[in-house]
PDB file of N, CA and C in Angstrom:
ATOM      1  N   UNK A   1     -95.242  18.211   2.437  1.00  0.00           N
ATOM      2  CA  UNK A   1     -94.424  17.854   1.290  1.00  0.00           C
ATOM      3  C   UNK A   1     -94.678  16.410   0.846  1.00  0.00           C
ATOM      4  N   UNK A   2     -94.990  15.527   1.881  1.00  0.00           N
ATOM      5  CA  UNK A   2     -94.534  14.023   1.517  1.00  0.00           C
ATOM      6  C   UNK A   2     -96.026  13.741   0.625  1.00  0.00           C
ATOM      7  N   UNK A   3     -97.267  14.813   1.003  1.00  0.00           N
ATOM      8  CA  UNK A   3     -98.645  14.822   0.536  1.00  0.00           C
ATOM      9  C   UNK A   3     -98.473  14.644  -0.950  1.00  0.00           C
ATOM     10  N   UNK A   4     -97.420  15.854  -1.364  1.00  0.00           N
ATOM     11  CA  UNK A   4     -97.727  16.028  -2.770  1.00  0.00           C
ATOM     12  C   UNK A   4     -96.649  14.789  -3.756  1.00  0.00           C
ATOM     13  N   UNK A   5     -95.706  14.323  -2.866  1.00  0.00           N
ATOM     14  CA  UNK A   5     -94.849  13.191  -3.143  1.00  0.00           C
ATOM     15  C   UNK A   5     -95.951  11.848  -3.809  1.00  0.00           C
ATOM     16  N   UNK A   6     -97.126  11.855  -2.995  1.00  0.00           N
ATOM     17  CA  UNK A   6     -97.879  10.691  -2.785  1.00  0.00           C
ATOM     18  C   UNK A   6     -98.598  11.274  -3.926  1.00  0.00           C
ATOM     19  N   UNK A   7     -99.009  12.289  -4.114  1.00  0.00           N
ATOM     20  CA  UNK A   7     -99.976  12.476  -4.714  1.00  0.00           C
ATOM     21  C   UNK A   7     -99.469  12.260  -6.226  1.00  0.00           C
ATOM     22  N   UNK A   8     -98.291  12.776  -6.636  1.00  0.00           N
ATOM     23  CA  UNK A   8     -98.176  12.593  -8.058  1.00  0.00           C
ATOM     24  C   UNK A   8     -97.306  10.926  -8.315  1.00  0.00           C
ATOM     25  N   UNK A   9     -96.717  10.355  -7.132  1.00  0.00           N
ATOM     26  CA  UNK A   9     -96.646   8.960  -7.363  1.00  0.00           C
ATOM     27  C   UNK A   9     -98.070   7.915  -7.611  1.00  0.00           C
ATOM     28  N   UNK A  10     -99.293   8.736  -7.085  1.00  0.00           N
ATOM     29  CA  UNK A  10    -100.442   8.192  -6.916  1.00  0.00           C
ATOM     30  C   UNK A  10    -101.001   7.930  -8.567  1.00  0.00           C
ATOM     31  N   UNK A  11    -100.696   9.475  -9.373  1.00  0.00           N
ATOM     32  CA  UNK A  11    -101.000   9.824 -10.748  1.00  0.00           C
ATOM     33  C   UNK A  11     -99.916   8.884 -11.647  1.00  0.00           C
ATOM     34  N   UNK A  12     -99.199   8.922 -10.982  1.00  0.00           N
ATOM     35  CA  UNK A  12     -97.997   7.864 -11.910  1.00  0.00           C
ATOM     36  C   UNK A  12     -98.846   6.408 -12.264  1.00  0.00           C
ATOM     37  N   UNK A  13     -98.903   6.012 -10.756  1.00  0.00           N
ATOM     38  CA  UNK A  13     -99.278   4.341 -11.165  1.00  0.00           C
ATOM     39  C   UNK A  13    -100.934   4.307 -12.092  1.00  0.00           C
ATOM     40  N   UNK A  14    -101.172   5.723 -11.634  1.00  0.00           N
ATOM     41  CA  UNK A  14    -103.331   5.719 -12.531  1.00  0.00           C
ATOM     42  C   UNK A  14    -102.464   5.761 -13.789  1.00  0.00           C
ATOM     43  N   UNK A  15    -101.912   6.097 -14.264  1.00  0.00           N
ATOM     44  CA  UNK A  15    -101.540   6.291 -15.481  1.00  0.00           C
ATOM     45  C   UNK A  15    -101.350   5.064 -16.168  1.00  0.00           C
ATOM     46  N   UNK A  16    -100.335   4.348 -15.578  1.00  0.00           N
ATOM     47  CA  UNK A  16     -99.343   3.029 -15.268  1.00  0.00           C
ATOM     48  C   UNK A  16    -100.338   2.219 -16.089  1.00  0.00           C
ATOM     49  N   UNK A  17    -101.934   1.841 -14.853  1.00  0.00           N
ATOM     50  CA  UNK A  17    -102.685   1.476 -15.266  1.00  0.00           C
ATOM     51  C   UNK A  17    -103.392   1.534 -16.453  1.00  0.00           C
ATOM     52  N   UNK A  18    -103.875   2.634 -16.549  1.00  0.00           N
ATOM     53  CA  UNK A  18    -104.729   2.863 -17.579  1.00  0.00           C
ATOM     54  C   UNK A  18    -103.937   2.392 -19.066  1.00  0.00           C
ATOM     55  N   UNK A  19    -102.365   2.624 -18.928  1.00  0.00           N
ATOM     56  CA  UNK A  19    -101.866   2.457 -20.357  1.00  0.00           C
ATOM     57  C   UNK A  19    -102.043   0.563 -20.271  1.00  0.00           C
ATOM     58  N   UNK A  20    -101.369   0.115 -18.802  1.00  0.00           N
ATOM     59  CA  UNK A  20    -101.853  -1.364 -19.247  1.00  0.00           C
ATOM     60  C   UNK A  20    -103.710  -1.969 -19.669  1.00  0.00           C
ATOM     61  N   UNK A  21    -104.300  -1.363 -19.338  1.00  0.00           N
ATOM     62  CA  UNK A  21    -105.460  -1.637 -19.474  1.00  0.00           C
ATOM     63  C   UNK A  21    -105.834  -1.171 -21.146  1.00  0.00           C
ATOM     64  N   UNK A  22    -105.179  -0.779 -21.600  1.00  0.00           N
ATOM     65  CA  UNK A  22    -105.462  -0.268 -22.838  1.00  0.00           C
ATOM     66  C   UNK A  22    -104.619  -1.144 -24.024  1.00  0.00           C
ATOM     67  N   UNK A  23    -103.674  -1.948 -23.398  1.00  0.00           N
ATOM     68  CA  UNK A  23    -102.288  -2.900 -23.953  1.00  0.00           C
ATOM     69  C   UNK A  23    -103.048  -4.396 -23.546  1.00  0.00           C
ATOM     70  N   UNK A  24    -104.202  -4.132 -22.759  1.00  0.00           N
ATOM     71  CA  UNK A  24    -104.959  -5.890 -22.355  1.00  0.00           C
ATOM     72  C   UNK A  24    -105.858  -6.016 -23.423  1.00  0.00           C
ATOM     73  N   UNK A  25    -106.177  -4.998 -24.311  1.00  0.00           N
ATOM     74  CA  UNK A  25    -107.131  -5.644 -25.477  1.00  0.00           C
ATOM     75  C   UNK A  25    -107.990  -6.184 -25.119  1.00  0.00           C
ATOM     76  N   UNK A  26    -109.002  -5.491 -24.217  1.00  0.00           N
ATOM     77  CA  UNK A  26    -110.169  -5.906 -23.966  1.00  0.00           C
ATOM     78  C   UNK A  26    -110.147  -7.202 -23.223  1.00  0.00           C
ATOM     79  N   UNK A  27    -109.238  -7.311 -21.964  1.00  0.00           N
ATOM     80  CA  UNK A  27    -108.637  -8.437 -21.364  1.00  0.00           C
ATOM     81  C   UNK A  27    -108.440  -9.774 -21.976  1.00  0.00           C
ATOM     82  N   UNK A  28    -108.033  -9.336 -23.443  1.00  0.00           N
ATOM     83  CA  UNK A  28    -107.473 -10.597 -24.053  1.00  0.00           C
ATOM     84  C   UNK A  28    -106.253 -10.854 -23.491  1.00  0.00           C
ATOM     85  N   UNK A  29    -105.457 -10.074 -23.209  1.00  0.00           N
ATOM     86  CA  UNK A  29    -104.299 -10.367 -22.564  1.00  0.00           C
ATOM     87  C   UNK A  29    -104.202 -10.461 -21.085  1.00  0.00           C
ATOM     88  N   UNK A  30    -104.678 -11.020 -19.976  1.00  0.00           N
ATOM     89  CA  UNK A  30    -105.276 -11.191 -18.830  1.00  0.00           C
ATOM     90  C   UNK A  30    -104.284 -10.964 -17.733  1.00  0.00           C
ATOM     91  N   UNK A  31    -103.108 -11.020 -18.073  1.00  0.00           N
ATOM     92  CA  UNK A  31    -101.764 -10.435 -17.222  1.00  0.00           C
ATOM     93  C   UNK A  31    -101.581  -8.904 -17.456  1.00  0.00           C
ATOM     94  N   UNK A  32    -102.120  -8.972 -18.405  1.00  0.00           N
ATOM     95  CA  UNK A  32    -102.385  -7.016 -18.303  1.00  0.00           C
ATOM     96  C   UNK A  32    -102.991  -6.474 -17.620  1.00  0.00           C
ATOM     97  N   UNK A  33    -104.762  -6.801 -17.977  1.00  0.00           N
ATOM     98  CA  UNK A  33    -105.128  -6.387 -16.989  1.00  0.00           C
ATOM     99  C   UNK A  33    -105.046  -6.612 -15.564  1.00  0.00           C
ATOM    100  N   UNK A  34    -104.471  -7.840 -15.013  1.00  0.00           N
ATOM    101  CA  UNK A  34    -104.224  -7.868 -14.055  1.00  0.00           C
ATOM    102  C   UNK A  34    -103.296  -6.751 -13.115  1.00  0.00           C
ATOM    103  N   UNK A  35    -102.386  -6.504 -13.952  1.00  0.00           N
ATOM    104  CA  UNK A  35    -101.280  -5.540 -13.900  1.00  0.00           C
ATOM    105  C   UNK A  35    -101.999  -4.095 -13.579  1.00  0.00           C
ATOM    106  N   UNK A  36    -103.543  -4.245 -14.538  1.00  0.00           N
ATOM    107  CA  UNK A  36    -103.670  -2.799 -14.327  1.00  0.00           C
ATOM    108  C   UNK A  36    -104.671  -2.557 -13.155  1.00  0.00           C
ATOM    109  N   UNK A  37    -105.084  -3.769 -12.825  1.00  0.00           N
ATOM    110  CA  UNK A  37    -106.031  -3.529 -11.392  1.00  0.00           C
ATOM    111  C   UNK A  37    -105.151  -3.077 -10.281  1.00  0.00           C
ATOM    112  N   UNK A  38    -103.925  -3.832 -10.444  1.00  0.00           N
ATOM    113  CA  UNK A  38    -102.909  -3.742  -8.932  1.00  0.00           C
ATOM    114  C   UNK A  38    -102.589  -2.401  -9.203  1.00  0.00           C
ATOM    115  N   UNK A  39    -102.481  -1.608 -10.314  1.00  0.00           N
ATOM    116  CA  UNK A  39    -101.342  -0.487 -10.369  1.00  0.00           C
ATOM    117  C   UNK A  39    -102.691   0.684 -10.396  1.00  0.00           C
ATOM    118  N   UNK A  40    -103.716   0.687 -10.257  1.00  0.00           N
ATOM    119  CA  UNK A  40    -105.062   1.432  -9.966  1.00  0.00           C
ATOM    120  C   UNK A  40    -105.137   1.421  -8.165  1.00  0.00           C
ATOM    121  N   UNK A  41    -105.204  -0.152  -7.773  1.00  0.00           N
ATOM    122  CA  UNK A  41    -104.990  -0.329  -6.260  1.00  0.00           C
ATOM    123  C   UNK A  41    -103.679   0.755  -5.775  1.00  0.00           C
ATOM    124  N   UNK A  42    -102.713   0.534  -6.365  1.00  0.00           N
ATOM    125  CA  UNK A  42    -101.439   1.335  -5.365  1.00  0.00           C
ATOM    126  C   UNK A  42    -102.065   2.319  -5.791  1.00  0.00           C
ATOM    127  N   UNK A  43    -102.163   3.148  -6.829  1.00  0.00           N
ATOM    128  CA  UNK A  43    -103.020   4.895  -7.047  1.00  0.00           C
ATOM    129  C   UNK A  43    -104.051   5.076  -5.750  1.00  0.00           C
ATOM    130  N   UNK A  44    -104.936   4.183  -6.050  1.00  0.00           N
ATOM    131  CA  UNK A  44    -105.721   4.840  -4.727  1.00  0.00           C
ATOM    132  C   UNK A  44    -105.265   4.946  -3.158  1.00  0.00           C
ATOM    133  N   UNK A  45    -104.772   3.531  -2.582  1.00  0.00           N
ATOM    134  CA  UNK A  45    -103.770   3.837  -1.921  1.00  0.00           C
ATOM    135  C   UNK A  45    -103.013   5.212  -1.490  1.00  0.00           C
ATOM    136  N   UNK A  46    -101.924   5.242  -2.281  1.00  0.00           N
ATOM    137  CA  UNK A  46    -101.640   6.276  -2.377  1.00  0.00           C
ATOM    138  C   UNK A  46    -102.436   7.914  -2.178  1.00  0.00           C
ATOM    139  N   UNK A  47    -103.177   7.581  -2.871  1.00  0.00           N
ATOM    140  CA  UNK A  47    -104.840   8.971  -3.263  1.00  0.00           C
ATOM    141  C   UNK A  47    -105.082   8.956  -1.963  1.00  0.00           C
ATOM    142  N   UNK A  48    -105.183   8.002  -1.216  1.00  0.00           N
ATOM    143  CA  UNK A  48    -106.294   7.983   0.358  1.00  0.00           C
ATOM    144  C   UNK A  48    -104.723   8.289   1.332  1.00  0.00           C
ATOM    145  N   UNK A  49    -103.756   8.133   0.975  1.00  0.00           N
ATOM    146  CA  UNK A  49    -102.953   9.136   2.033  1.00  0.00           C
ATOM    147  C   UNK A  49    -102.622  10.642   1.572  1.00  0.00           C
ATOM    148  N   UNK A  50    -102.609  10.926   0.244  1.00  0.00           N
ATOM    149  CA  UNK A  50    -102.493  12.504  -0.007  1.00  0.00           C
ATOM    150  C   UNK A  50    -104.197  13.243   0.754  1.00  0.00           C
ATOM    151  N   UNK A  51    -105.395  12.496   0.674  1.00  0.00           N
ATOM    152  CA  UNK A  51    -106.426  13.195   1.357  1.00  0.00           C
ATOM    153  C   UNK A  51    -106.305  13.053   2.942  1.00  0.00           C
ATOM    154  N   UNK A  52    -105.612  12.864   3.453  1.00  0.00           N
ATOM    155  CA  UNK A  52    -105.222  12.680   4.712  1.00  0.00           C
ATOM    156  C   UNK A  52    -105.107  14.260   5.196  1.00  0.00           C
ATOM    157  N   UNK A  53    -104.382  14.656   4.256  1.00  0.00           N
ATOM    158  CA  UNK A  53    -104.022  16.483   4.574  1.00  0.00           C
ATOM    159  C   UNK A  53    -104.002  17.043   3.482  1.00  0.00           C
ATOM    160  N   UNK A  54    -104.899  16.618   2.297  1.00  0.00           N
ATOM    161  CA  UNK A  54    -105.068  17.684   1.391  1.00  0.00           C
ATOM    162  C   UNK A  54    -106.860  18.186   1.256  1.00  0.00           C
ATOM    163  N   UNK A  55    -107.452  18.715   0.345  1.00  0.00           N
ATOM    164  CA  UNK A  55    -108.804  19.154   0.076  1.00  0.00           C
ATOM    165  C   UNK A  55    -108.957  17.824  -0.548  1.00  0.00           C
ATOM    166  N   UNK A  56    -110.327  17.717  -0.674  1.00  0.00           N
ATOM    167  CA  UNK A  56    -110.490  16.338  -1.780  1.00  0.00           C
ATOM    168  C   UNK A  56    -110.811  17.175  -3.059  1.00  0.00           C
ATOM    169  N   UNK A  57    -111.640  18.017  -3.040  1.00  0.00           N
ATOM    170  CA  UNK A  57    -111.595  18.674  -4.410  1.00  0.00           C
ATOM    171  C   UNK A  57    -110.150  19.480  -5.589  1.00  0.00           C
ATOM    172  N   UNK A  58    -109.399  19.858  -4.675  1.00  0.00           N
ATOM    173  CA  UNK A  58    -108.098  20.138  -4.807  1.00  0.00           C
ATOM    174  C   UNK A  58    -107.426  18.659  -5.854  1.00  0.00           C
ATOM    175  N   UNK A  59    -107.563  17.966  -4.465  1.00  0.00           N
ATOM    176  CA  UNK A  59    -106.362  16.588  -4.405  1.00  0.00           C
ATOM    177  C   UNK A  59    -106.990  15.868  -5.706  1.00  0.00           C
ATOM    178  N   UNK A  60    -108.606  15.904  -5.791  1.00  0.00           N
ATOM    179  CA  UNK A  60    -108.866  14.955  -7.179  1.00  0.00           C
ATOM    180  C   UNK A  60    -108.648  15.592  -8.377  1.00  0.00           C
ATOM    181  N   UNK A  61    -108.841  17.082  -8.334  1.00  0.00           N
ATOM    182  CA  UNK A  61    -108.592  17.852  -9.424  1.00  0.00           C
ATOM    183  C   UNK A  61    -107.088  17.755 -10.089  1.00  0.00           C
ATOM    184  N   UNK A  62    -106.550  17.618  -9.423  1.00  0.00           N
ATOM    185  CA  UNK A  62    -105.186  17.190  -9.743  1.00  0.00           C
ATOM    186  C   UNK A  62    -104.696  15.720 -10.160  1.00  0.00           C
ATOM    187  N   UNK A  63    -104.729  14.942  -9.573  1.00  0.00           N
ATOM    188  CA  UNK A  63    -104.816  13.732 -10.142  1.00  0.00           C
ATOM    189  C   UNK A  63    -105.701  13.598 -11.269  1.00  0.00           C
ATOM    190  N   UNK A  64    -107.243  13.853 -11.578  1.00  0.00           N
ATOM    191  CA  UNK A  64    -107.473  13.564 -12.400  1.00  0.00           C
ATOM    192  C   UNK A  64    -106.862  14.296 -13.525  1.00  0.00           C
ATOM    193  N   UNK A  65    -107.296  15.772 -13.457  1.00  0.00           N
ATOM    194  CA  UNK A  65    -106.304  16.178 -14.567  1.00  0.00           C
ATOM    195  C   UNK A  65    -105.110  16.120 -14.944  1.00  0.00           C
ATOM    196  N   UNK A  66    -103.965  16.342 -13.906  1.00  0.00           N
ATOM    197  CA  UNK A  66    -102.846  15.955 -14.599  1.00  0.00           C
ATOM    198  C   UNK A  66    -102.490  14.095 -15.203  1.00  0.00           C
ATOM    199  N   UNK A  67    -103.788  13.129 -14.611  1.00  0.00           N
ATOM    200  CA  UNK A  67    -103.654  12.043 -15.137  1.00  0.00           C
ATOM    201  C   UNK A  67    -104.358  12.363 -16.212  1.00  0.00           C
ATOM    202  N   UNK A  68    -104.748  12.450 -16.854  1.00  0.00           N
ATOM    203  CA  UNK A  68    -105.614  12.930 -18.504  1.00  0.00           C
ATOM    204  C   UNK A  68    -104.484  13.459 -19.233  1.00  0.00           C
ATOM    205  N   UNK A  69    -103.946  14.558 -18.307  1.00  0.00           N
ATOM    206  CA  UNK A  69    -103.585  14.959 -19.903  1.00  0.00           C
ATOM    207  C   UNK A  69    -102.608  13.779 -20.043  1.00  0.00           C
ATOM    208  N   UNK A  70    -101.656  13.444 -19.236  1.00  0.00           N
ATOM    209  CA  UNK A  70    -100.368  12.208 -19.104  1.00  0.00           C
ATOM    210  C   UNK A  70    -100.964  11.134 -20.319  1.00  0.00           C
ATOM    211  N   UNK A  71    -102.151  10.580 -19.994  1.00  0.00           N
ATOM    212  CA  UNK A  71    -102.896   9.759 -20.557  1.00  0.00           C
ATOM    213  C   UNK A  71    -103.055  10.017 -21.949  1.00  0.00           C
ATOM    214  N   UNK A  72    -103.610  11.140 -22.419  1.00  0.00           N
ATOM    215  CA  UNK A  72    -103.653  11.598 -23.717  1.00  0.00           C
ATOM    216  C   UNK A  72    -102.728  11.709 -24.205  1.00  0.00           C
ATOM    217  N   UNK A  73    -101.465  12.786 -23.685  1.00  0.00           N
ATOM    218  CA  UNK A  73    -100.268  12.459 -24.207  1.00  0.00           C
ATOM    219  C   UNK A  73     -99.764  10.848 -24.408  1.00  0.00           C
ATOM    220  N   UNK A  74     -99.910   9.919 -23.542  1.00  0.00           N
ATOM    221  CA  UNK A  74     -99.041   8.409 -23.541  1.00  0.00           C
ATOM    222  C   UNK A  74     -99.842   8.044 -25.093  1.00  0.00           C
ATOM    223  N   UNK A  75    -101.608   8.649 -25.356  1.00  0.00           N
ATOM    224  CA  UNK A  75    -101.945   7.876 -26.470  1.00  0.00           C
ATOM    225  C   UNK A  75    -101.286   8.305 -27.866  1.00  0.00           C
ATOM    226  N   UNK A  76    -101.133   9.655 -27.295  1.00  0.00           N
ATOM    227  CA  UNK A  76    -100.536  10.389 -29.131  1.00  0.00           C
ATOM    228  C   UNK A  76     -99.520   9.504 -29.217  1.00  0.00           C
ATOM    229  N   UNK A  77     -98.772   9.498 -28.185  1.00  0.00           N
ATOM    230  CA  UNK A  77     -97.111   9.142 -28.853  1.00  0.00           C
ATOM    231  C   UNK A  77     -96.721   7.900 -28.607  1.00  0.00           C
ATOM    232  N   UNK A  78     -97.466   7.115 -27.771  1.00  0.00           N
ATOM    233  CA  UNK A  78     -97.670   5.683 -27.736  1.00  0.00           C
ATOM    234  C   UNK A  78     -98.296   5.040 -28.813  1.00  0.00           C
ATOM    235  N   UNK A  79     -99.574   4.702 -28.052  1.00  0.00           N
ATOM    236  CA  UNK A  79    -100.568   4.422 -29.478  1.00  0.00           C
ATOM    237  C   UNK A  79    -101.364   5.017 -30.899  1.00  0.00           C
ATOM    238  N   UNK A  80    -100.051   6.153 -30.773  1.00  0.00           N
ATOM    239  CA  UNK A  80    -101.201   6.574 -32.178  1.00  0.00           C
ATOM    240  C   UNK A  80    -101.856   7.808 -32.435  1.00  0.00           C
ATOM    241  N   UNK A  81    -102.514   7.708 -31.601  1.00  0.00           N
ATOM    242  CA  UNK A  81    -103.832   8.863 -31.316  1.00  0.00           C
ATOM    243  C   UNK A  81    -103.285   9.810 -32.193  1.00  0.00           C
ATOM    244  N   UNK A  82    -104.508  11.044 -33.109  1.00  0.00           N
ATOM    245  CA  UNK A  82    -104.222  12.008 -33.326  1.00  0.00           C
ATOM    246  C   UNK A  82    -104.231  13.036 -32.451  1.00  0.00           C
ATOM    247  N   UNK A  83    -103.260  13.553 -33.256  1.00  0.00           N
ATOM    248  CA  UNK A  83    -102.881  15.525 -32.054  1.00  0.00           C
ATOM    249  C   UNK A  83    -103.023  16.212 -33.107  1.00  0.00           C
ATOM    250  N   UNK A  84    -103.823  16.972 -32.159  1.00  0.00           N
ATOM    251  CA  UNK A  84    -104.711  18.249 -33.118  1.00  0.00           C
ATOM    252  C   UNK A  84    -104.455  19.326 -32.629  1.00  0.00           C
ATOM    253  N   UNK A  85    -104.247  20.488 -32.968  1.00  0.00           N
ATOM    254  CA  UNK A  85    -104.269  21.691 -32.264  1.00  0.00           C
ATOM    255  C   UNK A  85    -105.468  22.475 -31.246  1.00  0.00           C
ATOM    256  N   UNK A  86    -106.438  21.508 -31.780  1.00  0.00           N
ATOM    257  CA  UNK A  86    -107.903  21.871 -30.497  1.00  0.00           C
ATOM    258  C   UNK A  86    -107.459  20.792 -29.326  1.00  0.00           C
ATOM    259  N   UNK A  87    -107.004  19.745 -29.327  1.00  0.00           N
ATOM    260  CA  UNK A  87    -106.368  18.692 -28.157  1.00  0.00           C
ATOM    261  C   UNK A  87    -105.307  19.895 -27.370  1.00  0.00           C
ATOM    262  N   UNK A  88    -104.639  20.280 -28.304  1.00  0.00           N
ATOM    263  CA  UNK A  88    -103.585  21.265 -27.361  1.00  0.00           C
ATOM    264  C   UNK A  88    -104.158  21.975 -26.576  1.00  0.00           C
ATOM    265  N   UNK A  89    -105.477  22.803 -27.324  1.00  0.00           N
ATOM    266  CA  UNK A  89    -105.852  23.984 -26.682  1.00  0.00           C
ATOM    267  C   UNK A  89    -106.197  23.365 -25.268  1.00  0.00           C
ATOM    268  N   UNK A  90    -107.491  22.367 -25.070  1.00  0.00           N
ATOM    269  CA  UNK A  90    -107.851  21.680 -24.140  1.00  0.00           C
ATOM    270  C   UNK A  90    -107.201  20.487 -23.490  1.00  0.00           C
ATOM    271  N   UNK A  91    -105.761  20.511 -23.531  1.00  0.00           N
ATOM    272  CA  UNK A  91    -104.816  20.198 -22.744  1.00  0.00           C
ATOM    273  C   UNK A  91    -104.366  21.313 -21.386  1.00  0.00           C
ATOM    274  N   UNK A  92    -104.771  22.125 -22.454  1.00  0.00           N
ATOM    275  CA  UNK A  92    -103.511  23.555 -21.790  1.00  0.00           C
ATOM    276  C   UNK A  92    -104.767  23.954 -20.876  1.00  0.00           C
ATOM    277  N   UNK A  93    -106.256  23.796 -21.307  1.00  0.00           N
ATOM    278  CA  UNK A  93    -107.030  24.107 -20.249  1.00  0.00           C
ATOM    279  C   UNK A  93    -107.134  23.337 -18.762  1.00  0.00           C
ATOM    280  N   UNK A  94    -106.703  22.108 -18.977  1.00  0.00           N
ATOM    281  CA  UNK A  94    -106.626  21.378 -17.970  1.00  0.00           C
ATOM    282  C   UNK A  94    -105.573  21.523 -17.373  1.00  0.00           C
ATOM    283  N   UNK A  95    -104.235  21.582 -17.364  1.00  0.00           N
ATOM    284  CA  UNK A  95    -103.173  22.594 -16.800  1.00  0.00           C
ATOM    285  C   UNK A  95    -103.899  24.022 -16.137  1.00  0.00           C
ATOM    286  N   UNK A  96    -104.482  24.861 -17.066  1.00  0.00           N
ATOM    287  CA  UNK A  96    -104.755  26.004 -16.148  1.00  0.00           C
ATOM    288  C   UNK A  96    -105.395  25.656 -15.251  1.00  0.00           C
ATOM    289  N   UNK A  97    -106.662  24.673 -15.282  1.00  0.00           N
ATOM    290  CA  UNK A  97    -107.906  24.747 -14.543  1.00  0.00           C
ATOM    291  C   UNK A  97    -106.990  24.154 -12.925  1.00  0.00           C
ATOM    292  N   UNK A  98    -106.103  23.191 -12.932  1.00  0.00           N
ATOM    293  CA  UNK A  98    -105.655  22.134 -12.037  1.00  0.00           C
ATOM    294  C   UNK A  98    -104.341  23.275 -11.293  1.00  0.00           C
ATOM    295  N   UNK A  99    -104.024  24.147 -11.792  1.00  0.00           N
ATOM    296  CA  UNK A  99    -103.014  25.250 -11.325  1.00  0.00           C
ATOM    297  C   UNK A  99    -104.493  26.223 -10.473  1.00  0.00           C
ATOM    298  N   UNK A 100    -105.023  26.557 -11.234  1.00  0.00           N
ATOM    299  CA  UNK A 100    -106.324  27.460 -10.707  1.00  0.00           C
ATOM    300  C   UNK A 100    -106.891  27.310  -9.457  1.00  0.00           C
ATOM    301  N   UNK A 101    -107.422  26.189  -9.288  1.00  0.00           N
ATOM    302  CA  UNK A 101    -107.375  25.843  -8.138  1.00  0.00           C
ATOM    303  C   UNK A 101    -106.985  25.271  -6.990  1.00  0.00           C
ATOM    304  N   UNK A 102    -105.466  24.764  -7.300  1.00  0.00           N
ATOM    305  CA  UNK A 102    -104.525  24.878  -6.122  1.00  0.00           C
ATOM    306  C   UNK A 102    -104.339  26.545  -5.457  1.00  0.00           C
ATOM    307  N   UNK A 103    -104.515  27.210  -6.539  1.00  0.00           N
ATOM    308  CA  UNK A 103    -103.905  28.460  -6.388  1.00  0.00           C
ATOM    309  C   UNK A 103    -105.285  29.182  -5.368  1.00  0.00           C
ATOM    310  N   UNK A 104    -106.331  28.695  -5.853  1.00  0.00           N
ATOM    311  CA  UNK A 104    -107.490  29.487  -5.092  1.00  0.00           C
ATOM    312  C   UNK A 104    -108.005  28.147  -3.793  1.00  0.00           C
ATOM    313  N   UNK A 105    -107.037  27.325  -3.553  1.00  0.00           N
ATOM    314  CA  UNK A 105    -107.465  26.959  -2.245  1.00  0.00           C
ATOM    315  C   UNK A 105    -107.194  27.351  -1.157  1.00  0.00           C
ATOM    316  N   UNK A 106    -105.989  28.407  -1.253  1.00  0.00           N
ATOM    317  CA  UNK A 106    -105.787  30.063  -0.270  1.00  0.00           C
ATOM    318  C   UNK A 106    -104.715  28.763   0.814  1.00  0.00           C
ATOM    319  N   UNK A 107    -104.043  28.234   0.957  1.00  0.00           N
ATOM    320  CA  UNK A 107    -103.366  27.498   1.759  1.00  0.00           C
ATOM    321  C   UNK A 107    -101.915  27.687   1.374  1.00  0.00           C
TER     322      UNK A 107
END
């Protein structure tokens, strides 16, 4: 249990990051990115105790995807980004694909 605790607190702070790294303007703002190195550090962190007792293919498939779509979503409705109905479609694929293979790691 505490695996998958870590694991989506792990996706929280990648996220965390990535939105500050995207708010540093090309590290014009240098406390940003700073912000977003440390909050990448706790993600992995974190990442290297969910592989402790998970698959790594599993455990990254998940983090990365459910950090993408998080990410894409933070840009539509944060910064902007357009949402398109082909973004949906290949949102929703990354949901299936990241369900798919939890589901076929037979555990």
């Amino acid at each position: 249990m505490m695996n998958w605790i870590y694991l989506y607190i792990a996706i929280a702070f990648e996220v965390l990051g990535t939105a500050a790294l995207k708010m540093s303007d090309g590290m014009a703002k240098p406390w940003l990115f700073a912000a977003s190195l440390g909050l990448y550090g706790i993600s992995f962190v974190l990442l290297s105790q969910t592989l402790k007792t998970m698959p790594v293919g599993i455990t990254y498939a998940i983090w990365s995807g459910v950090g993408t779509l998080l990410i894409v979503l933070i840009g539509i409705f944060w910064f902007g980004e357009t949402f398109t109905p082909l973004r949906v479609v290949f949102m929703t694929m990354i949901i299936i694909g990241a369900i798919g293979l939890n589901l076929s790691a037979g555990h």
